[in-house]
Protein backbone atom coordinates (compact mmCIF):
# COMPACT_ATOMS: atom_id res chain seq x y z
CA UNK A 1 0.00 0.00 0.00
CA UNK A 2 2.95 2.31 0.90
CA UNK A 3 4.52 1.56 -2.52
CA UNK A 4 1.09 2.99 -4.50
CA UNK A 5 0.48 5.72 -2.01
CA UNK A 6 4.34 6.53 -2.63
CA UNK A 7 3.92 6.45 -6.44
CA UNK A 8 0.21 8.07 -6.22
CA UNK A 9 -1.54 5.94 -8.20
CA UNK A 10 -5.14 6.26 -6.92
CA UNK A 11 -6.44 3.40 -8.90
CA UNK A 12 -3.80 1.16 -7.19
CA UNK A 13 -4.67 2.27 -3.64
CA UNK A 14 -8.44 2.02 -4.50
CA UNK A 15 -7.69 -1.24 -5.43
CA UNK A 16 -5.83 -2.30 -2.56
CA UNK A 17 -8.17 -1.05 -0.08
CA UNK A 18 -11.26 -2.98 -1.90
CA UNK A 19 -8.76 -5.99 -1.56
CA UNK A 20 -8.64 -5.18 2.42
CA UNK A 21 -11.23 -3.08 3.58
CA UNK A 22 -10.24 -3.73 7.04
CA UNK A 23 -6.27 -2.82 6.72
CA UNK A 24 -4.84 -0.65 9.27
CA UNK A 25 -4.82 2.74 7.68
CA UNK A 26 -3.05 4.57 10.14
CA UNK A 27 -0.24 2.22 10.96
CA UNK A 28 3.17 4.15 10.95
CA UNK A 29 6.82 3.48 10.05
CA UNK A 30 7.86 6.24 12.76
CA UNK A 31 8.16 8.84 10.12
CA UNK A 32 4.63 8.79 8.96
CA UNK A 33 1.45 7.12 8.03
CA UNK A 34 0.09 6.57 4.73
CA UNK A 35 -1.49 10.06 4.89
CA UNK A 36 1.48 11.81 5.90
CA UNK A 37 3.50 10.08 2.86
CA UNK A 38 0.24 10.85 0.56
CA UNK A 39 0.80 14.97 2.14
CA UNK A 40 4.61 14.75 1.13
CA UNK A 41 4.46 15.34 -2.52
CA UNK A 42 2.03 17.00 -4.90
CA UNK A 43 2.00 14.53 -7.29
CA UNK A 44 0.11 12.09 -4.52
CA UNK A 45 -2.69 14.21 -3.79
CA UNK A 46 -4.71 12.13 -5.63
CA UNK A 47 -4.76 9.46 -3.51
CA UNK A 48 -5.76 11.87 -0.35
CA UNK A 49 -9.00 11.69 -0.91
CA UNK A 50 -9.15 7.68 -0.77
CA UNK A 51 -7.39 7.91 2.16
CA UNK A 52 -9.51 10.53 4.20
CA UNK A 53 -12.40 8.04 3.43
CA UNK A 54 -11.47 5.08 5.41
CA UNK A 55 -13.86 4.79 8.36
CA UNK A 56 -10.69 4.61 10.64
CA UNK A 57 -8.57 7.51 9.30
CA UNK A 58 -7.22 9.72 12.06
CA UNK A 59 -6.99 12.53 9.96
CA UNK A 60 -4.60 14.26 12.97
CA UNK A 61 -2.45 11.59 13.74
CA UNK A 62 1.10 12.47 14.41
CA UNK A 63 4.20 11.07 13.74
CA UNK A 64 7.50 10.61 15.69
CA UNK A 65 8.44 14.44 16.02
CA UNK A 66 4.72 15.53 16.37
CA UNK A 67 3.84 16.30 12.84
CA UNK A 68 0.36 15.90 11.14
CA UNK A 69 0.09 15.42 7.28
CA UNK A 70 -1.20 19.09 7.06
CA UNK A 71 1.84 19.71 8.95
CA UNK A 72 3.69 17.92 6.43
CA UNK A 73 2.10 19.64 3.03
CA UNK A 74 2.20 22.72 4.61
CA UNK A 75 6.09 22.32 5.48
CA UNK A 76 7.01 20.85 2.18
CA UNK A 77 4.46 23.36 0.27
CA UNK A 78 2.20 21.54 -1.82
CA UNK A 79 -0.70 23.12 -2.75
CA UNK A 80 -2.65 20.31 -3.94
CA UNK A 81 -2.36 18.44 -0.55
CA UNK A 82 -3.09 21.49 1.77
CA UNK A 83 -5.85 22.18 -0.75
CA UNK A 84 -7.37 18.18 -0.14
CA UNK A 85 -6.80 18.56 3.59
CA UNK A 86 -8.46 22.01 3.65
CA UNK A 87 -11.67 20.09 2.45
CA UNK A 88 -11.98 17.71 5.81
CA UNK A 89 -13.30 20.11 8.50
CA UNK A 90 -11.59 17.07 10.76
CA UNK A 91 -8.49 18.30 9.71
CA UNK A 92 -6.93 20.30 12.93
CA UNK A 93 -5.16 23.08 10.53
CA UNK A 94 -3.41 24.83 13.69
CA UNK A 95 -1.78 21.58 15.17
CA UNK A 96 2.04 22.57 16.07
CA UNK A 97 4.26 19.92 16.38
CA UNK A 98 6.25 18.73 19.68
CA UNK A 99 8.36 21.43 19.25
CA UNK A 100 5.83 23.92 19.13
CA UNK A 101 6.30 24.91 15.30
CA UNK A 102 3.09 25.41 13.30
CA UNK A 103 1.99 24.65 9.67
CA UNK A 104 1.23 28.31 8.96
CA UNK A 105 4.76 29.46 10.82
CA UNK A 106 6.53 27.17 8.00
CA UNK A 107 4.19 27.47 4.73
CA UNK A 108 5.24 31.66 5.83
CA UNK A 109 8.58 31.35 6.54
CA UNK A 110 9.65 28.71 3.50
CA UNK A 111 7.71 31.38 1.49
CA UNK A 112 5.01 28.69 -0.52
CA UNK A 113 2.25 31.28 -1.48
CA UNK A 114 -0.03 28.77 -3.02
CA UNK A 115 -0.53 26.79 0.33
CA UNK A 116 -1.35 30.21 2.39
CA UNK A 117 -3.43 31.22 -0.30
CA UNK A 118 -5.53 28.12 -0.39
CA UNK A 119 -5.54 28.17 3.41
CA UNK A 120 -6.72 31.61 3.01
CA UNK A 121 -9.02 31.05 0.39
CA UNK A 122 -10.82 27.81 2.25
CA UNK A 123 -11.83 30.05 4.63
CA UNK A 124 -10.94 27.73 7.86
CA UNK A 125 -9.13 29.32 10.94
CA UNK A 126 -5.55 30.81 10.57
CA UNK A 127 -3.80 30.75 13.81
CA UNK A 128 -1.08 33.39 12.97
CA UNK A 129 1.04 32.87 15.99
CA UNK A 130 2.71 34.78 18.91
CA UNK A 131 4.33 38.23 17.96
CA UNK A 132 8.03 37.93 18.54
CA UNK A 133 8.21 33.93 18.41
CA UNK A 134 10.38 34.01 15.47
CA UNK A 135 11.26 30.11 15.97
CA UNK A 136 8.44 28.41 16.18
CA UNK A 137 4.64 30.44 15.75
CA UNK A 138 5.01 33.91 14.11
CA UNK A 139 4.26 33.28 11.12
CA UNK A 140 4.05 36.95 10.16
CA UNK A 141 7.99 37.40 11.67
CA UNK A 142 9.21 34.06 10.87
CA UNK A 143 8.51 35.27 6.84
CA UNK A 144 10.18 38.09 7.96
CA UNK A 145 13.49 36.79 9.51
CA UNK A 146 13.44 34.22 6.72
CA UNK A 147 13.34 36.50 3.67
CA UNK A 148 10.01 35.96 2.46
CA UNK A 149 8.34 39.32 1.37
CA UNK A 150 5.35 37.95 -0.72
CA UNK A 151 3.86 35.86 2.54
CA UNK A 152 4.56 38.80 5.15
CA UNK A 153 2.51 41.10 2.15
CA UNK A 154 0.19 38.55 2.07
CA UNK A 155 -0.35 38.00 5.71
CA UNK A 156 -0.47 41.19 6.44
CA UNK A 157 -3.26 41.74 3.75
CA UNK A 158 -5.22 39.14 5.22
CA UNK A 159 -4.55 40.20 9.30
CA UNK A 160 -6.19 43.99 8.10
CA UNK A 161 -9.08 42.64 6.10
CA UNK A 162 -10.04 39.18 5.85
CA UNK A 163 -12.97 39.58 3.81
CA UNK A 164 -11.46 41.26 0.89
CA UNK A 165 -8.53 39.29 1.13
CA UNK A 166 -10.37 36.15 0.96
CA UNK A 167 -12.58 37.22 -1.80
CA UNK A 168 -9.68 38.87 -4.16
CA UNK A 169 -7.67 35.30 -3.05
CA UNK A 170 -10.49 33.10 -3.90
CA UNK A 171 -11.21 34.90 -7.45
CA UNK A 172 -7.07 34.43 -8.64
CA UNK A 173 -7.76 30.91 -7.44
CA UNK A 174 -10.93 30.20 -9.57
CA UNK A 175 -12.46 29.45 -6.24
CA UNK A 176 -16.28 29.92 -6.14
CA UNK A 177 -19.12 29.26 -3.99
CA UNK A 178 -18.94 29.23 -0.37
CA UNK A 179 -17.26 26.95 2.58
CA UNK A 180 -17.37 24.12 3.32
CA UNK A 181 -18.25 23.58 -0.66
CA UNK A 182 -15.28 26.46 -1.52
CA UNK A 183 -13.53 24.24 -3.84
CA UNK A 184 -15.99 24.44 -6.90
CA UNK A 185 -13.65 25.84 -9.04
CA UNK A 186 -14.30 27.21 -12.70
């Protein structure tokens, strides 16, 4: 299952799972589960979906070091994975890890635009941090002290005026309709 999830081939993993309904989707090699490896590269968002399905997904479950697979996407910056995890209101966006480091603190600081603006765009709860914790929360001065002038612009944007923000994020996006159905794109 790891191998297809790995490769994302969503027919494979459908496949497997009708083989064995009852396998244990959340088991973990340390580093991650199924989902986290599914959240760790664009190209296997496809197979998110499938995943988030199972009857015994724990949508939140952490690895090793504390991470979730929004965590993870977030982190790594792939859109297409925040944008599937964004769609599961069981998804706990805000979850730091055991070190205290958020998914919005790194999407900011490792500058990936597309995942804020689908966060922002989705409409769910952006947690933006403690002022001054540069190392772990801030997302706002962790963009900062890591060079990343588009996401402290774009933060910033969306810490004045969410509404317009949203709107003028969801219309570059193609994003129309409201939440929870905010992904009926054009």
């Amino acid at each position: 299952m790891l191998d297809a999830v790995k490769s994302g081939d969503a027919r494979k993993v459908a496949e497997l799972i009708r083989q064995d309904p009852g396998f244990n989707v959340n088991m973990s090699n340390g580093s991650g589960t199924l989902l986290h490896y599914a959240c760790d590269e664009d190209g296997r968002s496809a197979v998110i979906p499938l995943l988030l399905a199972h009857p015994d997904i724990d949508v939140n479950v952490r690895n090793q070091f504390g991470e979730t697979p929004f965590y993870w996407a977030c982190w790594n910056g792939h859109p297409s994975c925040v944008r599937e995890m964004l769609k599961d209101s069981r998804v706990r966006v805000n979850e730091p890890d055991n070190d205290g480091e958020t998914p919005l603190f790194w999407a900011a600081s490792n500058g990936h635009q597309d995942v804020i603006k689908w966060w922002i765009g989705s409409g769910r709860e952006m947690d933006f941090g403690t002022p001054g914790d540069l190392d772990k929360t801030d997302a706002i001065g962790g963009a900062k002290k890591y060079g990343q002038p588009e996401a402290v612009s774009l933060l910033k944007r969306f810490k004045s005026d969410a509404a317009k923000t949203r709107s003028e994020v969801r219309k570059e996006l193609g994003i129309t309709g409201q939440y929870p159905s905010f992904f009926s794109i054009d």
